[in-house]
N, C-alpha and C. Protein backbone atom coordinates (compact mmCIF):
# COMPACT_ATOMS: atom_id res chain seq x y z
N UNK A 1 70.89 109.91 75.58
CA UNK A 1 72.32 110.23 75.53
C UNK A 1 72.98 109.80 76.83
N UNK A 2 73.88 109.20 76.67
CA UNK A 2 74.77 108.47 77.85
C UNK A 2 75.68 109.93 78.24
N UNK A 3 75.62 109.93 79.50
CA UNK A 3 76.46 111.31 80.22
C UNK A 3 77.33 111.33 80.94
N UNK A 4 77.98 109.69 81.15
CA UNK A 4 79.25 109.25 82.11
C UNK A 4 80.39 109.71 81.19
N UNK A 5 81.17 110.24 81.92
CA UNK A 5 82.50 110.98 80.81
C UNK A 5 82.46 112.23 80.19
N UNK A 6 80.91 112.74 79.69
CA UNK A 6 80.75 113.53 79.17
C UNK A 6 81.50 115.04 79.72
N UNK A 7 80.94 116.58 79.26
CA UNK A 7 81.18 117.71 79.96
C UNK A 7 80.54 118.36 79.20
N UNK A 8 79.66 119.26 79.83
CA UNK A 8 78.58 119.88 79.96
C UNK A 8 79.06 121.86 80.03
N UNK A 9 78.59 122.44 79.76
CA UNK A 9 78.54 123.80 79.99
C UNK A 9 76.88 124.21 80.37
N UNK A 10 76.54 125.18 81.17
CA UNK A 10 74.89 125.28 81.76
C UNK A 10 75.23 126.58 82.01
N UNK A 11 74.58 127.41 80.98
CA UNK A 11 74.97 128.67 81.31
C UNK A 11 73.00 129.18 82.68
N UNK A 12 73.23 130.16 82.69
CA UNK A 12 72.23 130.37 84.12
C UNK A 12 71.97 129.36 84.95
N UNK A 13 72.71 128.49 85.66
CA UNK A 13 73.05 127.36 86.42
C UNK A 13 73.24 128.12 87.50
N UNK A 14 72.76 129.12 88.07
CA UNK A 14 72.97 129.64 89.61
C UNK A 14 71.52 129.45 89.92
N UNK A 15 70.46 128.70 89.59
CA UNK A 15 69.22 128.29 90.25
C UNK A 15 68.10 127.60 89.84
N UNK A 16 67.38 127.25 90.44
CA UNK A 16 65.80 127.36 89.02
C UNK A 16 66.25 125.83 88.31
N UNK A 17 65.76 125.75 87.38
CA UNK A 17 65.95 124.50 86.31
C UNK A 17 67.05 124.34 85.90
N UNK A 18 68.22 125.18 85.44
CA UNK A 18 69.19 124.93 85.34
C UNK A 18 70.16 124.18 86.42
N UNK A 19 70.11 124.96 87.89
CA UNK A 19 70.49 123.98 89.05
C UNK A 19 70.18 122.67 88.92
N UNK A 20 68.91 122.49 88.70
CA UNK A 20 68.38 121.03 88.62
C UNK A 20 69.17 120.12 87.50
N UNK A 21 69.33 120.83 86.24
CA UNK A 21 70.12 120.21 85.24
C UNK A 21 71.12 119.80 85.72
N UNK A 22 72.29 120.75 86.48
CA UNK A 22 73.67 120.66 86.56
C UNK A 22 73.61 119.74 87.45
N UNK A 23 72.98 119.47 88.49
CA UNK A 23 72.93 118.21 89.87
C UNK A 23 72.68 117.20 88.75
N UNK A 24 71.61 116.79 88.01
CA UNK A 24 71.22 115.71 87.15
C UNK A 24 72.44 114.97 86.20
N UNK A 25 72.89 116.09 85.86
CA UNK A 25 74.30 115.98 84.58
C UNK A 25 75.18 115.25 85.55
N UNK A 26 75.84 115.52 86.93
CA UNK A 26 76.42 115.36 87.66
C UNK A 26 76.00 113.67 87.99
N UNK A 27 74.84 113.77 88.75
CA UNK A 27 74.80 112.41 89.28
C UNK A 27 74.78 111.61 88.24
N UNK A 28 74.64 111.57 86.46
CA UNK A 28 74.41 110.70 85.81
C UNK A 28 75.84 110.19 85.23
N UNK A 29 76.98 111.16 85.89
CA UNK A 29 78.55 111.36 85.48
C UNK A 29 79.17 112.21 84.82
N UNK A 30 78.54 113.63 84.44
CA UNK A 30 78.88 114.50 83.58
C UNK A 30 79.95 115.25 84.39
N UNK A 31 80.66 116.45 84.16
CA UNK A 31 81.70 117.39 84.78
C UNK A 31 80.76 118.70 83.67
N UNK A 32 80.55 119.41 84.99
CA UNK A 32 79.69 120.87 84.29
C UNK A 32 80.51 122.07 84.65
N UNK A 33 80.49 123.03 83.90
CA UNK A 33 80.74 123.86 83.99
C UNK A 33 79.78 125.17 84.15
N UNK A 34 79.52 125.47 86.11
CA UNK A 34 78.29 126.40 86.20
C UNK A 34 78.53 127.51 85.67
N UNK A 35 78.10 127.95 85.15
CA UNK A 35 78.02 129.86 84.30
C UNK A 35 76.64 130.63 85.03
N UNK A 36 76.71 131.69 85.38
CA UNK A 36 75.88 132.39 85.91
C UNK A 36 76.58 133.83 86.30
N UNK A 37 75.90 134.94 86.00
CA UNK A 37 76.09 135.86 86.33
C UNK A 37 76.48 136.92 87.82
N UNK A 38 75.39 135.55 88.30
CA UNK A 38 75.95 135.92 89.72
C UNK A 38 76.77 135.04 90.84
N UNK A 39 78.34 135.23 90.95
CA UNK A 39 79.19 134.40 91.26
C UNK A 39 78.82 133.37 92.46
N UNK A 40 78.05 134.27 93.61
CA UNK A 40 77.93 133.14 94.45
C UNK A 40 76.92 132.02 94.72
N UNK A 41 75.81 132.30 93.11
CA UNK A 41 74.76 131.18 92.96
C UNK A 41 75.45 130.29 92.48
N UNK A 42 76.62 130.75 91.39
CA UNK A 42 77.44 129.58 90.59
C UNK A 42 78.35 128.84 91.24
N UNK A 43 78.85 129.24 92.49
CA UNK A 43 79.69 128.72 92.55
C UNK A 43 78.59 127.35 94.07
N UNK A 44 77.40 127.83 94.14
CA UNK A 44 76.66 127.07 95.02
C UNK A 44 76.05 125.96 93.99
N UNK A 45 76.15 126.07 92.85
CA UNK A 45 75.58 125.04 92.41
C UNK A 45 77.18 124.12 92.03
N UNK A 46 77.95 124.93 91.57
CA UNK A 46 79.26 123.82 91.78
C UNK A 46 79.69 122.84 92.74
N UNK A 47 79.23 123.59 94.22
CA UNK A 47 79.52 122.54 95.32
C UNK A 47 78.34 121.75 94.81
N UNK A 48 76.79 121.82 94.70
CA UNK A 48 75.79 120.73 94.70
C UNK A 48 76.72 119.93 93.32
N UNK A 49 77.13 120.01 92.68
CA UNK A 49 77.46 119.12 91.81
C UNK A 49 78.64 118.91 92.22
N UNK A 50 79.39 118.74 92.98
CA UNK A 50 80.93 117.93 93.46
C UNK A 50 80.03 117.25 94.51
N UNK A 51 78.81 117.95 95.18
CA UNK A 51 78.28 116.62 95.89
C UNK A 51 77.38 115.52 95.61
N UNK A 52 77.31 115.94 94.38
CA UNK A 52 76.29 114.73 93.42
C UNK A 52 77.63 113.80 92.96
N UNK A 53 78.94 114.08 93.13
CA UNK A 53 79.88 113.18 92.74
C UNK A 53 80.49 113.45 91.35
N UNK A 54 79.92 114.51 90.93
CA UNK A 54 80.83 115.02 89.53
C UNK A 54 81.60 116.06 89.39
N UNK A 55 82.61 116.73 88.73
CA UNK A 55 83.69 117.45 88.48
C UNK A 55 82.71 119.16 88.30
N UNK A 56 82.97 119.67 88.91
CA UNK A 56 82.71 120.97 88.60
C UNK A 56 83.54 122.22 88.55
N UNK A 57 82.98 123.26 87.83
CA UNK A 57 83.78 124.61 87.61
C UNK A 57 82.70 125.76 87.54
N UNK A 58 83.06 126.54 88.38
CA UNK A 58 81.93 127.46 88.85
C UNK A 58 82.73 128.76 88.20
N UNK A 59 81.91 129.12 86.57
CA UNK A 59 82.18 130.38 86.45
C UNK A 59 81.09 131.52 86.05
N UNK A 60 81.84 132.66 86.41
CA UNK A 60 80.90 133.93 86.18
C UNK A 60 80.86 134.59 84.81
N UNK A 61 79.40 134.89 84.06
CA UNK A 61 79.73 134.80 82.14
C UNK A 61 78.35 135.53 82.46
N UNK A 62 78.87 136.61 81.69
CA UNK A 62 77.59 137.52 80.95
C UNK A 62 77.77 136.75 79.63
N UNK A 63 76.26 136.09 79.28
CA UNK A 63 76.07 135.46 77.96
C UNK A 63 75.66 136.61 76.79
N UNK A 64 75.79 137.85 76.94
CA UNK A 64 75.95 138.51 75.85
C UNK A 64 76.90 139.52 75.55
N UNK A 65 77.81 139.01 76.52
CA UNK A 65 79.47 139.15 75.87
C UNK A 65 79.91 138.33 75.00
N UNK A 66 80.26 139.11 73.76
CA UNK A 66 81.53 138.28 72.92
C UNK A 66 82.35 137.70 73.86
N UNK A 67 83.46 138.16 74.35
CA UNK A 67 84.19 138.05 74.81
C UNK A 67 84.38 136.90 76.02
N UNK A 68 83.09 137.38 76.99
CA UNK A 68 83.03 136.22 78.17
C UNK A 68 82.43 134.96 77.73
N UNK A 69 81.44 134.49 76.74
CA UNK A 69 80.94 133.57 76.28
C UNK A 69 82.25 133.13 75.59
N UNK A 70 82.86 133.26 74.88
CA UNK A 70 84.33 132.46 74.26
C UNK A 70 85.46 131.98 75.30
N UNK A 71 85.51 132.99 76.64
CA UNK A 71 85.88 132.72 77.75
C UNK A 71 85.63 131.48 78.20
N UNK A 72 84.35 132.13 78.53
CA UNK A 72 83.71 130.51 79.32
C UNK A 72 84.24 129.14 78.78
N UNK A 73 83.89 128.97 77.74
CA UNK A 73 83.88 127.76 76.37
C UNK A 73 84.67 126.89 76.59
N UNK A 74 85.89 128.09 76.24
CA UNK A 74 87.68 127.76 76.50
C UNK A 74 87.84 127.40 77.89
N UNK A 75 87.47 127.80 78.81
CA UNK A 75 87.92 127.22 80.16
C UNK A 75 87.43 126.11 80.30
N UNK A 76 86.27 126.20 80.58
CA UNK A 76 85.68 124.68 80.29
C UNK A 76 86.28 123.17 79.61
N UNK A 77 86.12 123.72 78.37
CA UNK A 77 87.35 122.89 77.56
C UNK A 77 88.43 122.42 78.53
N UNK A 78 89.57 123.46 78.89
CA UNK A 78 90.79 123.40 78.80
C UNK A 78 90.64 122.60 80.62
N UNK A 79 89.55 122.75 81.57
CA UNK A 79 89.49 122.15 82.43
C UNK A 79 89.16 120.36 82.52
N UNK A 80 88.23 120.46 81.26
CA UNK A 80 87.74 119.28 81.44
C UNK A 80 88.06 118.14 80.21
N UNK A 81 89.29 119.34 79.42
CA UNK A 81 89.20 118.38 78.14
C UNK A 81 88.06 118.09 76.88
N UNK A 82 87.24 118.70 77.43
CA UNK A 82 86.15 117.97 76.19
C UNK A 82 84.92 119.15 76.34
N UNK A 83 84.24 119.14 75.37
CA UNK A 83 82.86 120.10 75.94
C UNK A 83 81.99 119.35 74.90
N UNK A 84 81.08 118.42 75.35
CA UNK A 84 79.86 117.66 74.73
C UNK A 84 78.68 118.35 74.40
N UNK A 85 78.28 119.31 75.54
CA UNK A 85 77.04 119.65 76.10
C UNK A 85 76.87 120.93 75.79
N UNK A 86 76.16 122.00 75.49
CA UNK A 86 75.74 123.17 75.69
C UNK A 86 74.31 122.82 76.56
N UNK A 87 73.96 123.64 77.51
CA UNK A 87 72.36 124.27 77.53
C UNK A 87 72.65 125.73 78.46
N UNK A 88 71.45 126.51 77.15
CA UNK A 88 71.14 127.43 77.50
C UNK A 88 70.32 128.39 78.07
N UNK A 89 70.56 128.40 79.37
CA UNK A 89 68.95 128.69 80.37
C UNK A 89 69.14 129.93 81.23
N UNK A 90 69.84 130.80 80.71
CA UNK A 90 70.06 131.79 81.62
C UNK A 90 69.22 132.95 81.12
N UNK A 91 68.63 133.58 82.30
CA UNK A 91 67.51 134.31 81.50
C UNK A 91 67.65 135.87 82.80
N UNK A 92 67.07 137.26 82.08
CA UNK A 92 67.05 138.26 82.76
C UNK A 92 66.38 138.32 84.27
N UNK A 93 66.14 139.00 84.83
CA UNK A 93 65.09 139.94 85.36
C UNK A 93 64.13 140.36 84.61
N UNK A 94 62.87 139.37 84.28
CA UNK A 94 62.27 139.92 83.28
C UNK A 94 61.02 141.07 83.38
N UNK A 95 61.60 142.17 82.62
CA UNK A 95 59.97 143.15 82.93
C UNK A 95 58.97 142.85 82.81
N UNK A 96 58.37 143.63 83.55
CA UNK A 96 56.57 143.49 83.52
C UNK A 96 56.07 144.89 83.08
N UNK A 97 55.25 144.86 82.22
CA UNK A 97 54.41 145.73 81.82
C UNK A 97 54.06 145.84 80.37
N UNK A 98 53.43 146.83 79.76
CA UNK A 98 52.96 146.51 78.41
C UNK A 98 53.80 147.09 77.81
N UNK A 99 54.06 147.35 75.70
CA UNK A 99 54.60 147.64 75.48
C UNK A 99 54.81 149.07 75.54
N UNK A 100 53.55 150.09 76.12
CA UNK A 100 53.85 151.37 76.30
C UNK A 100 54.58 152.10 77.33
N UNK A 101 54.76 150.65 78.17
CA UNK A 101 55.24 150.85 79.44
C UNK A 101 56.70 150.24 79.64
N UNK A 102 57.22 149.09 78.59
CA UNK A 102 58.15 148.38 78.80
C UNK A 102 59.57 149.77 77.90
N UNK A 103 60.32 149.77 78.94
CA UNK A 103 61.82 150.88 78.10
C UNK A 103 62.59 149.86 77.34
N UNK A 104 63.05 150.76 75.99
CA UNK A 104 64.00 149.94 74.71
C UNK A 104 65.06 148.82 75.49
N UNK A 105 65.74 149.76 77.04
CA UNK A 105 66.63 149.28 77.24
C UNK A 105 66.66 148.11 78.03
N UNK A 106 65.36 147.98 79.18
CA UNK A 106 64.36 146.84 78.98
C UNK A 106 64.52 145.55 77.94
N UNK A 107 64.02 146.06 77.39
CA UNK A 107 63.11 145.60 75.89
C UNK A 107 64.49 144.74 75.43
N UNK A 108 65.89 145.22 75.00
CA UNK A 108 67.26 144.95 74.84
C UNK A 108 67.83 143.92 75.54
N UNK A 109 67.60 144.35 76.92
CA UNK A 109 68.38 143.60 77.60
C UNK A 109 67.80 141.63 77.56
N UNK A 110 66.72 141.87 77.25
CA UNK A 110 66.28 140.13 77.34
C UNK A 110 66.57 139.55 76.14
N UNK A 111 66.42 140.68 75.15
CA UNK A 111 66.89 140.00 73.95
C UNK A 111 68.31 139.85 73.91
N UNK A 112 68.85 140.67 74.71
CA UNK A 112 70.37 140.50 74.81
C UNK A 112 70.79 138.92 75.22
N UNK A 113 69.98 138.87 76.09
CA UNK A 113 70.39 137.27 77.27
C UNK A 113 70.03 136.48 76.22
N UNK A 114 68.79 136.37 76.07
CA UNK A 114 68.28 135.28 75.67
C UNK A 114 68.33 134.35 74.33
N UNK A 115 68.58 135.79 73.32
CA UNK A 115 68.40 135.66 71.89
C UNK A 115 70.41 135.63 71.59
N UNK A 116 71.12 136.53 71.92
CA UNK A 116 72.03 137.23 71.54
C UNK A 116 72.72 135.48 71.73
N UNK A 117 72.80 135.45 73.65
CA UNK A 117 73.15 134.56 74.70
C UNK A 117 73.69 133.46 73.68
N UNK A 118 71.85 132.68 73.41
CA UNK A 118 72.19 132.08 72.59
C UNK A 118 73.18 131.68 71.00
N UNK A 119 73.50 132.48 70.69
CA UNK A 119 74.07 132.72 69.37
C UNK A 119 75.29 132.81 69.84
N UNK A 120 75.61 133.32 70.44
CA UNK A 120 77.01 133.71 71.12
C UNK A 120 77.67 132.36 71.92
N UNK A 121 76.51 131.87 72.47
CA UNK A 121 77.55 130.50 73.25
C UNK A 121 77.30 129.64 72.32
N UNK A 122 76.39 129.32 71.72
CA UNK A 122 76.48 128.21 70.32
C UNK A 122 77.86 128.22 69.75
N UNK A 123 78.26 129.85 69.15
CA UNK A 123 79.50 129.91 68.44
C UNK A 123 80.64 129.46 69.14
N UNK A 124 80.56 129.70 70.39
CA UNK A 124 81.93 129.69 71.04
C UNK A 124 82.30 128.26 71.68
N UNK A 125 81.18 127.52 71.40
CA UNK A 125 81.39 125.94 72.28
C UNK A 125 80.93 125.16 70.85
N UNK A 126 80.69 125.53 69.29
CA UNK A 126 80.96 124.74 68.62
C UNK A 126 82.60 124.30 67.74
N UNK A 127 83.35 125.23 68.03
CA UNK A 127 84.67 124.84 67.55
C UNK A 127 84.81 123.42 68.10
N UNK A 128 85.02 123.53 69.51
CA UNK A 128 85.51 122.48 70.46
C UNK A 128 84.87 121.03 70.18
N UNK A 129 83.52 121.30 69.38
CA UNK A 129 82.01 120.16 69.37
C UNK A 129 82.73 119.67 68.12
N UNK A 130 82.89 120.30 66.82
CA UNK A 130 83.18 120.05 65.39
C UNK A 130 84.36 119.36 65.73
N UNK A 131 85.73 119.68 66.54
CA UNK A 131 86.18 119.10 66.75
C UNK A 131 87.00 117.84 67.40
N UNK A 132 85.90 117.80 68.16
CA UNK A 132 84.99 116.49 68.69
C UNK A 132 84.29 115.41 67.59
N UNK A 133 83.82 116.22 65.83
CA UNK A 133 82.86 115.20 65.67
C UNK A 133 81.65 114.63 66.38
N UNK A 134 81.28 115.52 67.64
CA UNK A 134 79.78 115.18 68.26
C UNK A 134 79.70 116.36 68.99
N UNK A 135 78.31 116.78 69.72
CA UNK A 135 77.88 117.44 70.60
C UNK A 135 76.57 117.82 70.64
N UNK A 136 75.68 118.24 71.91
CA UNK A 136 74.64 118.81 71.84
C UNK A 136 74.28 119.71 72.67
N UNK A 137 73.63 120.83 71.76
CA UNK A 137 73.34 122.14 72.36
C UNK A 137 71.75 122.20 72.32
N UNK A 138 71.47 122.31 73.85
CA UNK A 138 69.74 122.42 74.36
C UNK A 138 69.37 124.17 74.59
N UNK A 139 68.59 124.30 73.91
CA UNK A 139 68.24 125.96 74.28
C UNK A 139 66.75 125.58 75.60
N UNK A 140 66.93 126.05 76.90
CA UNK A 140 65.55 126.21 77.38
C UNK A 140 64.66 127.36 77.31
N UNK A 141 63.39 127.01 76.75
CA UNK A 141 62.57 127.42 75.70
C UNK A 141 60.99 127.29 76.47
N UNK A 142 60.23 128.13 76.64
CA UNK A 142 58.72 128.16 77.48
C UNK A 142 57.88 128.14 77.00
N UNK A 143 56.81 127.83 77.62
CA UNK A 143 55.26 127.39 76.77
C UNK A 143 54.63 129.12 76.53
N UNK A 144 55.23 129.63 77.16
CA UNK A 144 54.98 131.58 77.33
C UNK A 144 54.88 132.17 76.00
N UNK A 145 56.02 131.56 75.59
CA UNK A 145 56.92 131.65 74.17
C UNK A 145 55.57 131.44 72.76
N UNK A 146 54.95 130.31 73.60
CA UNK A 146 53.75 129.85 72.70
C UNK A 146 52.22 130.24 72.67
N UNK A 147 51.95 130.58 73.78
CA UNK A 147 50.57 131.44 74.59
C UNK A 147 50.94 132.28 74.89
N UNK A 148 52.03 133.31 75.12
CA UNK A 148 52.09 134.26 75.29
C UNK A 148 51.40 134.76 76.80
N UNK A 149 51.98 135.81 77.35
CA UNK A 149 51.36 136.51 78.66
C UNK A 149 51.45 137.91 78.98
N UNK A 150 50.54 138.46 79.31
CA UNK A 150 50.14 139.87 79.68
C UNK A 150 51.29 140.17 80.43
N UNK A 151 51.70 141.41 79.60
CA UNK A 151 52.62 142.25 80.50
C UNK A 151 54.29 141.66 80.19
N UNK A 152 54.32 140.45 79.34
CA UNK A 152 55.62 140.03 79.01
C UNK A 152 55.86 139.58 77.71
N UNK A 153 55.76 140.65 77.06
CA UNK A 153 56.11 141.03 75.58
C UNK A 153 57.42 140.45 75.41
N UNK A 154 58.37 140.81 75.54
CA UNK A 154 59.80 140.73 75.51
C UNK A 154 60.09 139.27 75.93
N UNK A 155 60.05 138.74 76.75
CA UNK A 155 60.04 137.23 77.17
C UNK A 155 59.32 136.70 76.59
N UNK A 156 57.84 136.64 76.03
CA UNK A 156 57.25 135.75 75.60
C UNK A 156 58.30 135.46 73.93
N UNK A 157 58.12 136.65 73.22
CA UNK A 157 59.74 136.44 71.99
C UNK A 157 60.33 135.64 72.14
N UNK A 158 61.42 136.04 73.27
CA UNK A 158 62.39 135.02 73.44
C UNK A 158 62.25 133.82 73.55
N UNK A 159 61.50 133.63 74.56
CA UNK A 159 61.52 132.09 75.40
C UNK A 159 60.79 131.28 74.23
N UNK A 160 60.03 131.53 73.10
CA UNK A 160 59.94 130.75 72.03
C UNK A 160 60.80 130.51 70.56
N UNK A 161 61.74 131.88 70.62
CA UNK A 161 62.30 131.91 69.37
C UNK A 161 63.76 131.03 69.32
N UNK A 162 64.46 130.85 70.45
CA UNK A 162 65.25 129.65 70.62
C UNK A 162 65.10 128.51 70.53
N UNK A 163 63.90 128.11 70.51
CA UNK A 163 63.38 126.59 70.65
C UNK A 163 62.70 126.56 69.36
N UNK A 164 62.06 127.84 68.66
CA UNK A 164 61.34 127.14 67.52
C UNK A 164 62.38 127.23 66.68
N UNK A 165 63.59 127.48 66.58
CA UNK A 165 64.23 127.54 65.12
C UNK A 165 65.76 126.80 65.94
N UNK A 166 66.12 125.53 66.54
CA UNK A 166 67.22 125.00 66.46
C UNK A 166 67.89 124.41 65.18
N UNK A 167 66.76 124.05 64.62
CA UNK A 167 67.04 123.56 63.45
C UNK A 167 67.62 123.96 62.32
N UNK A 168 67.31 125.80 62.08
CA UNK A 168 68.19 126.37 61.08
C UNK A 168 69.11 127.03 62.28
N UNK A 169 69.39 126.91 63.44
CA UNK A 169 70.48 127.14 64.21
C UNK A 169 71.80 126.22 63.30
N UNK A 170 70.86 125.28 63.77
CA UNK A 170 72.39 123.70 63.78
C UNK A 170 72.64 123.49 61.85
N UNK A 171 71.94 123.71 61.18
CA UNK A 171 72.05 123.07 60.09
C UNK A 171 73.27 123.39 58.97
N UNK A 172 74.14 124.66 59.21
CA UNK A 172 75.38 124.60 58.55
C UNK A 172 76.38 123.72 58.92
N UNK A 173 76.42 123.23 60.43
CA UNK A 173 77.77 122.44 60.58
C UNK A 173 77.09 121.02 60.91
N UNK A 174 75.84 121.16 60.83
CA UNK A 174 75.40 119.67 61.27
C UNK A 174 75.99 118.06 60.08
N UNK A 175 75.92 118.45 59.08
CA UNK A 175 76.69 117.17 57.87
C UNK A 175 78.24 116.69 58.92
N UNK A 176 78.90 117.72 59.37
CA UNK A 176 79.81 117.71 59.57
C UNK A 176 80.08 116.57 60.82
N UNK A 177 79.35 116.63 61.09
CA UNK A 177 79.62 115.95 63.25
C UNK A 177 78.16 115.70 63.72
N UNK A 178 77.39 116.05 62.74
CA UNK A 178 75.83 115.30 64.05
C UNK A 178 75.50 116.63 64.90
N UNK A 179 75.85 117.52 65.00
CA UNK A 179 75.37 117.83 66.06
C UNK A 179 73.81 117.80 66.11
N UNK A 180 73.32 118.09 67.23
CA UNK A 180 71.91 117.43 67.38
C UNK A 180 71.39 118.95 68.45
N UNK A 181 70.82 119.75 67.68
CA UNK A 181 70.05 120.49 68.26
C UNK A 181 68.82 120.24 69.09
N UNK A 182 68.53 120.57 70.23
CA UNK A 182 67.35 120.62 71.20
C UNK A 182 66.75 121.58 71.67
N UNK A 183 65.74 121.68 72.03
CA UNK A 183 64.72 122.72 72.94
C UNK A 183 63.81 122.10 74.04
N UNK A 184 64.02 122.66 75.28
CA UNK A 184 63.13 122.27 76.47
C UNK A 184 62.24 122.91 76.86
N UNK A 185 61.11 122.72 76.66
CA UNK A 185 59.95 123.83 76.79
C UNK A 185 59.26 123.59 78.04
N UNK A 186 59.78 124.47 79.11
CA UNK A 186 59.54 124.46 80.32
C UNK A 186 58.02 125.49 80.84
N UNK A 187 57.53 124.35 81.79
CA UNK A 187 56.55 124.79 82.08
C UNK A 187 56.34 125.65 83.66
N UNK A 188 55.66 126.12 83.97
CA UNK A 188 55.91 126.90 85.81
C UNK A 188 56.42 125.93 86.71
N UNK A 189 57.09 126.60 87.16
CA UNK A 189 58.36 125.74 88.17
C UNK A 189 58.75 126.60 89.64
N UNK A 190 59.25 126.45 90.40
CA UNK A 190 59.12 126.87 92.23
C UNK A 190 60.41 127.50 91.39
N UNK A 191 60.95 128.04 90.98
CA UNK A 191 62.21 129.05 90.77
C UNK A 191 61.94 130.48 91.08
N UNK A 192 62.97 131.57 90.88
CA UNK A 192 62.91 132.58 91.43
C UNK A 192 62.19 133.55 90.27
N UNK A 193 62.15 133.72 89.40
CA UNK A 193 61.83 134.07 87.86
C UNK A 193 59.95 133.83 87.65
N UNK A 194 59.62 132.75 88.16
CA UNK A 194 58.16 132.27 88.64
C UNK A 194 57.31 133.16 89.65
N UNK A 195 58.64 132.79 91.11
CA UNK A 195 57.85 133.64 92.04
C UNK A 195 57.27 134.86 91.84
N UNK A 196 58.44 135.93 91.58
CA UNK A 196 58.32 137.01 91.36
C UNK A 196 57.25 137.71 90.70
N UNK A 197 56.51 136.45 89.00
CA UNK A 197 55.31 136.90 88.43
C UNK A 197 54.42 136.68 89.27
N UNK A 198 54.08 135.94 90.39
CA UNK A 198 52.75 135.42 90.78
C UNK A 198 52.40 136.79 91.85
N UNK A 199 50.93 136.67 91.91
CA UNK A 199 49.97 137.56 92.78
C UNK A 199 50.64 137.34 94.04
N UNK A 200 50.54 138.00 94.80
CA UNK A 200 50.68 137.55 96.03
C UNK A 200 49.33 136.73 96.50
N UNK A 201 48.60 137.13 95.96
CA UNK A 201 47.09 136.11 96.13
C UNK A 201 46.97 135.21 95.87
């Protein structure tokens, strides 16, 4: 996919793989729009992408708000004119422990981000796509998801159930415009989400 002109939305773009996306989108010519929960990672990956030479907009979006996910969408849009791109990589604080140990509200909250996230910014950045006639929305999606890991019940769910089913995601409006569903199945990476699981050993 050619990305000069394009515009991008990257929701959890305040670090980690998503940072990496939004610099990449940037230097290849995209205009992104950082989303992240926490304002002053987003708005640090906005400067790295005005210094990769592309258009940025650094905003703050709980992805399992109605409300702020339709937010986002629309600004985006209305900044950049166009919204090509979804990816979705914004992910909790994820618990550790088993399920006798992991709380509902725990347990909620990742499905909130991850599962909800998804569904919620799909809806709100496909008006703009359909009416475009093109777009593509990437869910990032983990090998965790697929092997599974001790002590991360709740994440291992997620981080596979976005990526294994894009396909009946996209398939009501897909006749319509192409859209072209994706999944990135990311493997351990120097991010902050990584560190945190490893031993100190």
């Amino acid at each position: 996919m050619q990305l000069a002109g394009k515009a991008a939305l990257i929701s959890g773009a305040g670090g980690g793989i998503c940072r990496a996306i939004a610099v990449a989108f940037a230097e290849a010519g995209a205009a992104v729009a950082c989303c992240d929960l926490n304002p002053e990672a987003a708005a640090e990956t906005a400067r790295l992408v005005t210094a990769a030479g592309g258009r940025a907009l650094s905003q703050v979006c709980d992805v399992a708000s109605e409300a702020a996910t339709r937010d986002v969408a629309n600004a985006a849009h209305d900044a950049f004119g166009r919204l090509d791109i979804l990816v979705h990589g914004a992910a909790p604080h994820d618990p550790s422990g088993t399920v006798l140990e992991t709380t509902l509200a725990d347990w909620q909250r990742v499905l909130d981000i991850n599962l909800t996230g998804a569904f919620l910014l799909s809806r709100a950045v496909l008006p703009h796509m359909i009416a475009a006639e093109g777009g593509s929305i990437i869910f990032i999606a983990s090998q965790l998801g697929r092997v599974g890991s001790a002590g991360r019940a709740a994440y291992c769910l997620c981080r596979g159930e976005p990526g294994d089913r894009p396909q009946t995601r996209a398939r009501p409006p897909r006749p319509a415009f192409g859209d072209r569903p994706r999944r990135r199945l990311s493997g351990e990476r120097g991010c902050e989400l990584c560190h945190r699981q490893r031993s100190p050993d």
